[in-house]
PDB file of N, CA and C in Angstrom:
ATOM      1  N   UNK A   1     111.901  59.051   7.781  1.00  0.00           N
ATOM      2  CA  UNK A   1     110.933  58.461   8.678  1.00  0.00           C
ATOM      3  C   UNK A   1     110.346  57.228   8.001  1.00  0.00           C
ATOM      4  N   UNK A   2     110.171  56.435   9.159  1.00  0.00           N
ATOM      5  CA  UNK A   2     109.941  55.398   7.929  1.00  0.00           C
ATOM      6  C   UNK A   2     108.587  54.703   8.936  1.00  0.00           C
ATOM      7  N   UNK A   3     108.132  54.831   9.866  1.00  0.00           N
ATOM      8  CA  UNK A   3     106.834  54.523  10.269  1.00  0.00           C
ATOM      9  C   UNK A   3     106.079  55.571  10.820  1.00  0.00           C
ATOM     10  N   UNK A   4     105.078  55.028  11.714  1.00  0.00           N
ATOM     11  CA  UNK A   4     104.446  55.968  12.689  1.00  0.00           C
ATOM     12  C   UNK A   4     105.115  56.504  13.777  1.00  0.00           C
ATOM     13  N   UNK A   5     105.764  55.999  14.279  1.00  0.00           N
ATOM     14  CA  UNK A   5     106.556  55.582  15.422  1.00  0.00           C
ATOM     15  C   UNK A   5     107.474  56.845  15.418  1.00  0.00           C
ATOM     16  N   UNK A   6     108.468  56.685  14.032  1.00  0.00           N
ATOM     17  CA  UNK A   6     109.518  57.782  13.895  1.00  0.00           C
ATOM     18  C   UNK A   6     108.534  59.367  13.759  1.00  0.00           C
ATOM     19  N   UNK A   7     107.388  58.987  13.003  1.00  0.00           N
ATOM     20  CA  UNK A   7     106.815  61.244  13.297  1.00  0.00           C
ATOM     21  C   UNK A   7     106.339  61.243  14.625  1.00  0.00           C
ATOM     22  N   UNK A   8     106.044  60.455  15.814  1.00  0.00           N
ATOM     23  CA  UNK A   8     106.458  60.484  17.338  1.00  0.00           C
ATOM     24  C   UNK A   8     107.588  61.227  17.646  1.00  0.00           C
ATOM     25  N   UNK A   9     108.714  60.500  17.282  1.00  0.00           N
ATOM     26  CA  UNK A   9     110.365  60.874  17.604  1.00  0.00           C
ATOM     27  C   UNK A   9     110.607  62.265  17.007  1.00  0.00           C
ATOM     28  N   UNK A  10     109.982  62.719  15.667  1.00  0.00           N
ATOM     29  CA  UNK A  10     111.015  63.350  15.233  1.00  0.00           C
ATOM     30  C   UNK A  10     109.868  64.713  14.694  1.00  0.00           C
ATOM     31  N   UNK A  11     108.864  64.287  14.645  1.00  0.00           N
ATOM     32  CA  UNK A  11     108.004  65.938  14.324  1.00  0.00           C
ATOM     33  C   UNK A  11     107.874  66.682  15.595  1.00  0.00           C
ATOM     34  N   UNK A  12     107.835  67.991  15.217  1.00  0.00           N
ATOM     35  CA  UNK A  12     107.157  68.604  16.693  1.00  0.00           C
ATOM     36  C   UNK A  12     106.643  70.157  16.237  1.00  0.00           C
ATOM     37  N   UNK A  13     105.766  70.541  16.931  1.00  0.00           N
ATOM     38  CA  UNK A  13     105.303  72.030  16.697  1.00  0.00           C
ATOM     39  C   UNK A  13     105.805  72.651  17.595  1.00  0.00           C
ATOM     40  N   UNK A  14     106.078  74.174  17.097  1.00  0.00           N
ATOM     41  CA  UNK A  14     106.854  75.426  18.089  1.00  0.00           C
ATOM     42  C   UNK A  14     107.621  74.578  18.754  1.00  0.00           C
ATOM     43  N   UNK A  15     107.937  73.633  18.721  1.00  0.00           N
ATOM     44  CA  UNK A  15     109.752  72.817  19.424  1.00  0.00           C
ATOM     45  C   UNK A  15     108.522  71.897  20.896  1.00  0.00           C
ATOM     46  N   UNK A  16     107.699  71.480  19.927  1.00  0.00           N
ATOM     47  CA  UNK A  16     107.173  70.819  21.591  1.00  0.00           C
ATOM     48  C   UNK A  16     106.414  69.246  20.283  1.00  0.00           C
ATOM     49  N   UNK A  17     106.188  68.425  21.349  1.00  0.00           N
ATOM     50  CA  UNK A  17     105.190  67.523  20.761  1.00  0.00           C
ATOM     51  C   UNK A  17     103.721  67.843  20.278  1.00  0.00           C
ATOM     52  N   UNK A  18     103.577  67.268  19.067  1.00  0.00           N
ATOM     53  CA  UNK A  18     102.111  67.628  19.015  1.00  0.00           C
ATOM     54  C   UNK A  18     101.190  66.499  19.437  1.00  0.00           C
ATOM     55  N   UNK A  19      99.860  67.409  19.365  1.00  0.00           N
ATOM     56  CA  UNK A  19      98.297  67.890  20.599  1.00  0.00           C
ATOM     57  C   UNK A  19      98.183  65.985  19.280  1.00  0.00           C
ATOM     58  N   UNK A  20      97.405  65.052  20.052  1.00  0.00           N
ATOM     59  CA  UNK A  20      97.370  64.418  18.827  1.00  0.00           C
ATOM     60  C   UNK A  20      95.899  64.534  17.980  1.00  0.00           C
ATOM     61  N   UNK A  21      95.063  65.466  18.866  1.00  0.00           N
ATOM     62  CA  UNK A  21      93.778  65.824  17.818  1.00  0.00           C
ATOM     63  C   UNK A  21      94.256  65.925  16.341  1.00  0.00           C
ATOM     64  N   UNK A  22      95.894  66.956  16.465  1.00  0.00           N
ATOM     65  CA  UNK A  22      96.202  67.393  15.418  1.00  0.00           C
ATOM     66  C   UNK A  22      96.043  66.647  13.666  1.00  0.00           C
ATOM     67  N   UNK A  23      96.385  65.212  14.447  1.00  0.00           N
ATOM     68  CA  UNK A  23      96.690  64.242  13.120  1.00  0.00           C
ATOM     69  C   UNK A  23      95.859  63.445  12.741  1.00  0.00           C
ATOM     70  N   UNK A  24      95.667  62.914  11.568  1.00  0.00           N
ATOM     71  CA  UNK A  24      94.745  62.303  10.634  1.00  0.00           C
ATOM     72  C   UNK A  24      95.833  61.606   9.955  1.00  0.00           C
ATOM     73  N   UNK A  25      94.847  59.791   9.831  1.00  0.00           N
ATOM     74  CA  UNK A  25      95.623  59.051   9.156  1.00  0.00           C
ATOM     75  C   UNK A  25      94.719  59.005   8.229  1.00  0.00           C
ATOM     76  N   UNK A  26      95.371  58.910   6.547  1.00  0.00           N
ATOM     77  CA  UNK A  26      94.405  58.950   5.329  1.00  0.00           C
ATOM     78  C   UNK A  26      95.234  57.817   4.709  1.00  0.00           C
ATOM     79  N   UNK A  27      94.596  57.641   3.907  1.00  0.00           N
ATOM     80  CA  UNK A  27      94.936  56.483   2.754  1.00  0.00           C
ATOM     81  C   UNK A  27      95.553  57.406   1.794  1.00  0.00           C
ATOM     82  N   UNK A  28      96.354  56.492   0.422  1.00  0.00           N
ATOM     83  CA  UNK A  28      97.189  57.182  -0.385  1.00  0.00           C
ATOM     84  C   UNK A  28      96.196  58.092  -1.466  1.00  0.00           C
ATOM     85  N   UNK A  29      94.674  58.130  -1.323  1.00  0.00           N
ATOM     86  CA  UNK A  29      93.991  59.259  -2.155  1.00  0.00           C
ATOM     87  C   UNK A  29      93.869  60.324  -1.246  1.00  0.00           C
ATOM     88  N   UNK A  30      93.973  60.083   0.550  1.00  0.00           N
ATOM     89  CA  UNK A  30      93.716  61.383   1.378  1.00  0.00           C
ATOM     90  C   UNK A  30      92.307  61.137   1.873  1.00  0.00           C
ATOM     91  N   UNK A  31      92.015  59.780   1.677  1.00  0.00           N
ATOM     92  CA  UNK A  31      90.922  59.945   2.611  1.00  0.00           C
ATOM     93  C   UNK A  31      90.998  59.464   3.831  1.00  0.00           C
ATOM     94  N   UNK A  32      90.651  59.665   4.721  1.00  0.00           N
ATOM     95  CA  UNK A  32      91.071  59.855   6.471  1.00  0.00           C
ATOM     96  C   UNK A  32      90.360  58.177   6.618  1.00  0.00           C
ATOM     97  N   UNK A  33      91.075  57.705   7.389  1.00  0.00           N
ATOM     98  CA  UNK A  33      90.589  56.525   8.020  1.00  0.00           C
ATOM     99  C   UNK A  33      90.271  56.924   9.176  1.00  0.00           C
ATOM    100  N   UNK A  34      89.531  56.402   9.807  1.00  0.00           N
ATOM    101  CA  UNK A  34      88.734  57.009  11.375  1.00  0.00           C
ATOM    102  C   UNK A  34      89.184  55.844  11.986  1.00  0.00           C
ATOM    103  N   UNK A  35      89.268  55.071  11.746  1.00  0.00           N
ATOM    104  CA  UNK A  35      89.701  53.865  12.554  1.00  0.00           C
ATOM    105  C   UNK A  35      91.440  53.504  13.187  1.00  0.00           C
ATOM    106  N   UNK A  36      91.739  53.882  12.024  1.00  0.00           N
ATOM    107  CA  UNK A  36      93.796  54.325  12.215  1.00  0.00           C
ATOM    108  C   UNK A  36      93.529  55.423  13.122  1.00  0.00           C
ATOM    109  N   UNK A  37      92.762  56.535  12.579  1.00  0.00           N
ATOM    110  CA  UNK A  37      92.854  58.177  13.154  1.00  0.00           C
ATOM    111  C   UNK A  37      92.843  57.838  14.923  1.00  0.00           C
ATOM    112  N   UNK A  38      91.935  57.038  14.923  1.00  0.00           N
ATOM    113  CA  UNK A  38      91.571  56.924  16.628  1.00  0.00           C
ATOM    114  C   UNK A  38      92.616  55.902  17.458  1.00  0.00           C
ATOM    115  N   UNK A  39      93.064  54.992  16.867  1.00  0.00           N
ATOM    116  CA  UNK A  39      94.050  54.024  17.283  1.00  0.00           C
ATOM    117  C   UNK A  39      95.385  55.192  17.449  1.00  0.00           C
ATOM    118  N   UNK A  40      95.749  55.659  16.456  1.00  0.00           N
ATOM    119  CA  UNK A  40      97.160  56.240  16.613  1.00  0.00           C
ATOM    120  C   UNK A  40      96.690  58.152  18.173  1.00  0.00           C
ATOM    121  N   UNK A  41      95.883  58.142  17.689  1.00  0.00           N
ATOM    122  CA  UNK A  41      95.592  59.339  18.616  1.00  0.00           C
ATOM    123  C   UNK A  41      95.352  58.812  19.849  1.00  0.00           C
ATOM    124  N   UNK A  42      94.439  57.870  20.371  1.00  0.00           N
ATOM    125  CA  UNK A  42      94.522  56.757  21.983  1.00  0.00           C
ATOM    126  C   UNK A  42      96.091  56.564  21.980  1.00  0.00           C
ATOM    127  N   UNK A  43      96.922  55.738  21.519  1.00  0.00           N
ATOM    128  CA  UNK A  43      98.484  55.693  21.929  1.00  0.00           C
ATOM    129  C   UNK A  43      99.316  56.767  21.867  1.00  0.00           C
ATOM    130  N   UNK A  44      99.161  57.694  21.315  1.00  0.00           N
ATOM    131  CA  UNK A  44      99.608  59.243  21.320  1.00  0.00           C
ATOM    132  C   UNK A  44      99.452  59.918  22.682  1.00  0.00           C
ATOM    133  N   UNK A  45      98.049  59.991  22.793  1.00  0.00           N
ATOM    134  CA  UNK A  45      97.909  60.035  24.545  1.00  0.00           C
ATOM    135  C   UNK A  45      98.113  59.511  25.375  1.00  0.00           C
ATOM    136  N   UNK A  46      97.990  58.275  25.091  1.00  0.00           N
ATOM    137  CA  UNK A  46      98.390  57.244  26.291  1.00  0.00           C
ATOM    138  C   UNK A  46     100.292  57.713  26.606  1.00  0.00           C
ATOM    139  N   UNK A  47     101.012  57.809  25.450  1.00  0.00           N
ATOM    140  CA  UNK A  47     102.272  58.368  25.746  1.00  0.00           C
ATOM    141  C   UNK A  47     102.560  59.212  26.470  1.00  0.00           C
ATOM    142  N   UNK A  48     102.317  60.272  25.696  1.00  0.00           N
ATOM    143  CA  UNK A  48     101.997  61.871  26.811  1.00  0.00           C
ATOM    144  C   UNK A  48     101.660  61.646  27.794  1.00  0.00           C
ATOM    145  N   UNK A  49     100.830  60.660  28.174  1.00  0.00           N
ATOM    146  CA  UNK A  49     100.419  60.843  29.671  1.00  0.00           C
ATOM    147  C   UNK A  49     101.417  59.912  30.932  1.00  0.00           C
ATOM    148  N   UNK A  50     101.283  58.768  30.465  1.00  0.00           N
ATOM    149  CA  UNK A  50     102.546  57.881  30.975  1.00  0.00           C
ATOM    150  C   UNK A  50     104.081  57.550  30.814  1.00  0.00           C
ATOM    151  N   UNK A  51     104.313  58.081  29.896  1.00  0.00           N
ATOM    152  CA  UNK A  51     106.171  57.535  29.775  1.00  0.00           C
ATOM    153  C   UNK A  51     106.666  58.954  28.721  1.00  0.00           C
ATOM    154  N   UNK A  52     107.783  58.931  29.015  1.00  0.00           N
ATOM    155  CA  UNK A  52     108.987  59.845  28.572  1.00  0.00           C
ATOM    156  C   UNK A  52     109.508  59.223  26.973  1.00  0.00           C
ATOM    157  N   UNK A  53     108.746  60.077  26.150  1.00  0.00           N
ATOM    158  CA  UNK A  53     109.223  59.229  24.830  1.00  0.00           C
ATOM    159  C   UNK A  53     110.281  59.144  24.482  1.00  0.00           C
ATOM    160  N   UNK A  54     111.237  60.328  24.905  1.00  0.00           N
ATOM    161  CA  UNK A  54     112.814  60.367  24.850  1.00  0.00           C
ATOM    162  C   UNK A  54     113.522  59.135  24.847  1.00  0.00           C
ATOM    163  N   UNK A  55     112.711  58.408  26.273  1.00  0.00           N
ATOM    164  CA  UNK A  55     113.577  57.449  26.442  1.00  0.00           C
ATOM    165  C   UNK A  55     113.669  56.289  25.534  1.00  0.00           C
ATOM    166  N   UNK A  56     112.432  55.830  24.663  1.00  0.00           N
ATOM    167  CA  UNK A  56     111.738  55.079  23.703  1.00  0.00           C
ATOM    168  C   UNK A  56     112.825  54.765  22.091  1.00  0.00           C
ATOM    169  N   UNK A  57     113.567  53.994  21.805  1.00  0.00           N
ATOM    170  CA  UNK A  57     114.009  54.348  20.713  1.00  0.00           C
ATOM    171  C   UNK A  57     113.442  53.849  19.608  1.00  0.00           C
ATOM    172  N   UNK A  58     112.262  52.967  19.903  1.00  0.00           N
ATOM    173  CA  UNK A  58     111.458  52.054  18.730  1.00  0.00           C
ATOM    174  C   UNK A  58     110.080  51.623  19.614  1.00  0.00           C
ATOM    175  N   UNK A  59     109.140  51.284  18.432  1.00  0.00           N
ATOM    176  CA  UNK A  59     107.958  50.917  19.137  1.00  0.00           C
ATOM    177  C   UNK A  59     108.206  49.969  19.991  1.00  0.00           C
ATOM    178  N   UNK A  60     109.025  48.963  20.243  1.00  0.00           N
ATOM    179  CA  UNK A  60     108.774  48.438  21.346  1.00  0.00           C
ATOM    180  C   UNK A  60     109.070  48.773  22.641  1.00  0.00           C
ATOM    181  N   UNK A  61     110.106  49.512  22.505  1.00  0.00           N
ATOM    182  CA  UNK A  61     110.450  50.030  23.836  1.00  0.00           C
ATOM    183  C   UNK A  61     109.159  51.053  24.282  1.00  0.00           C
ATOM    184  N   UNK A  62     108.206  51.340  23.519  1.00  0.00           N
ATOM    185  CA  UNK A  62     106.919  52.222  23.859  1.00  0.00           C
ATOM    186  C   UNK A  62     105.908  51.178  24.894  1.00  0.00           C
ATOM    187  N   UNK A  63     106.012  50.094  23.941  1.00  0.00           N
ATOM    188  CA  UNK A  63     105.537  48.962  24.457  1.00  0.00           C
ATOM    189  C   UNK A  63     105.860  48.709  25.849  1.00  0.00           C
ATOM    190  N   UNK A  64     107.066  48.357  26.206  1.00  0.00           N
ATOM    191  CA  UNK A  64     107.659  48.258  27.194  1.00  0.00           C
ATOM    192  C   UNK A  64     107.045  48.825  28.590  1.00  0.00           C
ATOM    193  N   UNK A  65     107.649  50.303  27.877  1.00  0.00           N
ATOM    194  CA  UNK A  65     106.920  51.272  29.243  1.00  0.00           C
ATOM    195  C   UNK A  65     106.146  51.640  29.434  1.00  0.00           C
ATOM    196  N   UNK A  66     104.993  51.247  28.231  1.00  0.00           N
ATOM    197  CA  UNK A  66     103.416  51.735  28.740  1.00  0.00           C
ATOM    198  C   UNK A  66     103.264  49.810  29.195  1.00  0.00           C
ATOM    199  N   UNK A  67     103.474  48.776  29.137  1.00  0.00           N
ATOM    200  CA  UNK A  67     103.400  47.638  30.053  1.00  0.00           C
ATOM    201  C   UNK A  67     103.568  48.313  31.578  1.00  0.00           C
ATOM    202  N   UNK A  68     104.603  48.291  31.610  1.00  0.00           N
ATOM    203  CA  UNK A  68     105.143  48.602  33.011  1.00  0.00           C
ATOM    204  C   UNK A  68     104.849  50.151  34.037  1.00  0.00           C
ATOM    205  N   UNK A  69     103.839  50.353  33.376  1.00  0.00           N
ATOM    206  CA  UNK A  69     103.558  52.240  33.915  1.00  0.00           C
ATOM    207  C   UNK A  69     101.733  52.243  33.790  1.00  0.00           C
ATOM    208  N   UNK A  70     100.904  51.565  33.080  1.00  0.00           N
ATOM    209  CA  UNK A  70      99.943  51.218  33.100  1.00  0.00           C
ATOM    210  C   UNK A  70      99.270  49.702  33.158  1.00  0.00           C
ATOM    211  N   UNK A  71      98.087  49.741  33.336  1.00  0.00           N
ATOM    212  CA  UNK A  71      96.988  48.415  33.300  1.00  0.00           C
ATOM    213  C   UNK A  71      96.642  48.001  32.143  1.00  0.00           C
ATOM    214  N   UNK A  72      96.961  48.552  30.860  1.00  0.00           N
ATOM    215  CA  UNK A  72      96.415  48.172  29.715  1.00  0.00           C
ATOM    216  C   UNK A  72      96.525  46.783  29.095  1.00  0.00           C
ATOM    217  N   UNK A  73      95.819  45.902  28.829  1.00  0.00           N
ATOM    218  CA  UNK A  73      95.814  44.685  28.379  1.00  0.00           C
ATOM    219  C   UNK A  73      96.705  44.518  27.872  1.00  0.00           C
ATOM    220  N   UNK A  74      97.246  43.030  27.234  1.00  0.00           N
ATOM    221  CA  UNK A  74      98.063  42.678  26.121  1.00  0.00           C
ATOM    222  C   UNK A  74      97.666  43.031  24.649  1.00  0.00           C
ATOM    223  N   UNK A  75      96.015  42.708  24.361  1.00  0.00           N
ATOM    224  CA  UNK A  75      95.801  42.990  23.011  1.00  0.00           C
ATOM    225  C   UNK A  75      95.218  44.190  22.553  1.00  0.00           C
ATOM    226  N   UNK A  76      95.186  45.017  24.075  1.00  0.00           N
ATOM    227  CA  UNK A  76      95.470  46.555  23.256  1.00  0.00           C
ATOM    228  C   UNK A  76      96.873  47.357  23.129  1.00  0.00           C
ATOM    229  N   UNK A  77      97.700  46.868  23.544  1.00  0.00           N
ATOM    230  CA  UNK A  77      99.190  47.017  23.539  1.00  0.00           C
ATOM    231  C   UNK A  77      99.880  46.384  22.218  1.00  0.00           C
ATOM    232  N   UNK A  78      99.310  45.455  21.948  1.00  0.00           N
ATOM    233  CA  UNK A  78      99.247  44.386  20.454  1.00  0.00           C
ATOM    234  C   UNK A  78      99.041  45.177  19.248  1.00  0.00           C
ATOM    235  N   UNK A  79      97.619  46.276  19.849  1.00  0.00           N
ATOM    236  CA  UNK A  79      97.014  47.028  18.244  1.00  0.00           C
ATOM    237  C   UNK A  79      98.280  48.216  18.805  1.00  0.00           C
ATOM    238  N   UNK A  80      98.653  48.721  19.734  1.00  0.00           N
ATOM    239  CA  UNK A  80      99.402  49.896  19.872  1.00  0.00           C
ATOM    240  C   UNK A  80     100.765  49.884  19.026  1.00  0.00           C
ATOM    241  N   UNK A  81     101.265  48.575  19.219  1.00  0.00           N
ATOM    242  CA  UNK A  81     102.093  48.333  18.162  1.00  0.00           C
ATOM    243  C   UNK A  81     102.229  48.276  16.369  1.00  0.00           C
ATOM    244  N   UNK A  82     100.787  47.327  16.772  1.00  0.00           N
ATOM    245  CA  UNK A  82     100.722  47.410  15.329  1.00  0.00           C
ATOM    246  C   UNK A  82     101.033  49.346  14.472  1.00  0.00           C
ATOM    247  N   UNK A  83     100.091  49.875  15.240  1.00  0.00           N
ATOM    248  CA  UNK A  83     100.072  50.988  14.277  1.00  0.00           C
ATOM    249  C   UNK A  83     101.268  52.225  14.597  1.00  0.00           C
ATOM    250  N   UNK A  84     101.743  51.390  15.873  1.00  0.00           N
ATOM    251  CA  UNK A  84     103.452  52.283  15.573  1.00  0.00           C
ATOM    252  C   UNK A  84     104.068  52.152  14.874  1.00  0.00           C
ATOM    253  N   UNK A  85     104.400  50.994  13.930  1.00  0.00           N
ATOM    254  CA  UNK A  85     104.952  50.094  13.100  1.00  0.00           C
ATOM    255  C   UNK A  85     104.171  50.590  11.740  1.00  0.00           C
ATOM    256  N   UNK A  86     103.084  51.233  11.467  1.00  0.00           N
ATOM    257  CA  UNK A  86     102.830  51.316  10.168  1.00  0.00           C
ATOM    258  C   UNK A  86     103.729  51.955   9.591  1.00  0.00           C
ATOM    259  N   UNK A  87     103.748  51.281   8.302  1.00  0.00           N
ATOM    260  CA  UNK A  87     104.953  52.180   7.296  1.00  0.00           C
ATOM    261  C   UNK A  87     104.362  53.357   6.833  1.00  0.00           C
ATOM    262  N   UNK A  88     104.928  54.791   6.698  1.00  0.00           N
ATOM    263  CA  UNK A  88     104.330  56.284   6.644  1.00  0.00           C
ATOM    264  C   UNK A  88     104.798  55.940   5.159  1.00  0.00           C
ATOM    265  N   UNK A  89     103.834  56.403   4.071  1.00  0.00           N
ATOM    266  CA  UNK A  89     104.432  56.930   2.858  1.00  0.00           C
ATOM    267  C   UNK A  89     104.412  58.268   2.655  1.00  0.00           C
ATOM    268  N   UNK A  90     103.984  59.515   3.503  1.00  0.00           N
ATOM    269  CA  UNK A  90     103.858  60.598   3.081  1.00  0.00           C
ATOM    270  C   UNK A  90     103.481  61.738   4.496  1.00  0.00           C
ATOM    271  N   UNK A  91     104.027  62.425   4.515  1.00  0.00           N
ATOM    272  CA  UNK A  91     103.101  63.467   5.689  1.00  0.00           C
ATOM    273  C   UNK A  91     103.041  64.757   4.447  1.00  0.00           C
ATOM    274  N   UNK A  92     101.634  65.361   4.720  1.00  0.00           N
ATOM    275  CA  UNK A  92     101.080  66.428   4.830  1.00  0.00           C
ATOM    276  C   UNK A  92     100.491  67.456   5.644  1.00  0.00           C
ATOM    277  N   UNK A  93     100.731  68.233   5.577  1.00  0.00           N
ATOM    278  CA  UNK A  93     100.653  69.177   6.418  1.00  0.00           C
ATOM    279  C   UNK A  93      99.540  70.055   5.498  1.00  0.00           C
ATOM    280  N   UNK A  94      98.447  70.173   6.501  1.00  0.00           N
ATOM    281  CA  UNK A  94      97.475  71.311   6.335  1.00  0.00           C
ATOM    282  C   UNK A  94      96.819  72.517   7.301  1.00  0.00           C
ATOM    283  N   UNK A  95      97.780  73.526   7.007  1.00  0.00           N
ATOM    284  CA  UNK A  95      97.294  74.109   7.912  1.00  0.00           C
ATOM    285  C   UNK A  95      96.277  74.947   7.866  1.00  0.00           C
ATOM    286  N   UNK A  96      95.683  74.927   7.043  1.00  0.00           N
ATOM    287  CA  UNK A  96      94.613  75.570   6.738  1.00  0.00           C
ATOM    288  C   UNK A  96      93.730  74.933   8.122  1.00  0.00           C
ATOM    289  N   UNK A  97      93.596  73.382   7.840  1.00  0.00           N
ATOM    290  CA  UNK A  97      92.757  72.676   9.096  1.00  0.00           C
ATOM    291  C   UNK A  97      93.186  72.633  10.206  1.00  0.00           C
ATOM    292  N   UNK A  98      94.545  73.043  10.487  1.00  0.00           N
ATOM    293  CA  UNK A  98      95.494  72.948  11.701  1.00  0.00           C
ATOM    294  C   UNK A  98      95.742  70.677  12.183  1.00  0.00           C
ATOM    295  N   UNK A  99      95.770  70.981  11.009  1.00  0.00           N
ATOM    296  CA  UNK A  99      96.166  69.128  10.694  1.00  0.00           C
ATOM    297  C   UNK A  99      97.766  68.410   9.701  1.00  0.00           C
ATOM    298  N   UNK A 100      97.803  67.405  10.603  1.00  0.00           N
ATOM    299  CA  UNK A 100      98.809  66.762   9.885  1.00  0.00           C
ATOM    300  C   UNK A 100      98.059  65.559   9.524  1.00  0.00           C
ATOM    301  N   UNK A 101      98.053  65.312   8.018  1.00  0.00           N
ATOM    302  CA  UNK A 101      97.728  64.320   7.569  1.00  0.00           C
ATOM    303  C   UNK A 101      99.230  63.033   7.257  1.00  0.00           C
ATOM    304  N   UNK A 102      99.097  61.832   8.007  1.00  0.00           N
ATOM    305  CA  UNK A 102     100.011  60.873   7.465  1.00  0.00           C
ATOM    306  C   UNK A 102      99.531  59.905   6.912  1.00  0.00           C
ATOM    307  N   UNK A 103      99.915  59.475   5.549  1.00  0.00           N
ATOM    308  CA  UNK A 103      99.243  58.938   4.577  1.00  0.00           C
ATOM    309  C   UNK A 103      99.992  57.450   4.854  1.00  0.00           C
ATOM    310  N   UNK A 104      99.259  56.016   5.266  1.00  0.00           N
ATOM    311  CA  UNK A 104      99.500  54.940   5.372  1.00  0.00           C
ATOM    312  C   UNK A 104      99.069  53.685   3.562  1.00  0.00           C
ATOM    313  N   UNK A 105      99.141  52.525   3.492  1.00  0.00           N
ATOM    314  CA  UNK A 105      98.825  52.028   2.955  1.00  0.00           C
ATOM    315  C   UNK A 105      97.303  51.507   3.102  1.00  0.00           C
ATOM    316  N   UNK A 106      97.117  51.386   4.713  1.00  0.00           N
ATOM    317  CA  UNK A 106      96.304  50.535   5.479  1.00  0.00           C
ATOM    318  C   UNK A 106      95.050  51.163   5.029  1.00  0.00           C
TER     319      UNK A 106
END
């Protein structure tokens, strides 16, 4: 996996997509950014709710079909990208919290 984009495509719980409360973006010590956390969890939903990620093979094609399936501006479609595109250095999994932590640079 090599961004955000791909633990979209390719994680899933009990064989389904995950809830995106689930996930937390932290920095490489683990501390949670709230600001990533909320950006990647708004386009997480916004997915689930409007387009078939199946069909999606890269962030832009996400792009694409949340253009064409919703009203959402250009420059919030702009940050949606951006943080599909972040490079992942790490997932953790805690289930103690019932959380996936993905550890960015940002």
């Amino acid at each position: 996996m090599d961004n955000l984009f791909d633990v979209l495509k390719m994680v899933s719980f009990n064989h389904m997509g995950f809830d995106a409360s689930q996930v937390v973006i932290t920095d490489l010590e683990g501390k949670p950014n709230g600001i990533l956390t909320d950006l990647y969890r708004d386009v997480v939903n916004k997915i689930n709710l409007f387009i078939d990620l199946r069909s999606a093979r890269d962030a832009g094609d996400v792009l694409t079909l949340l253009r064409a399936h919703t009203p959402l501006p250009d420059d919030v479609l702009e940050e949606y990208g951006k943080i599909l595109e972040e490079p992942l250095i790490r997932i953790n999994f805690a289930p103690q919290k019932g959380q996936m932590e993905l550890q960015v640079r940002g």
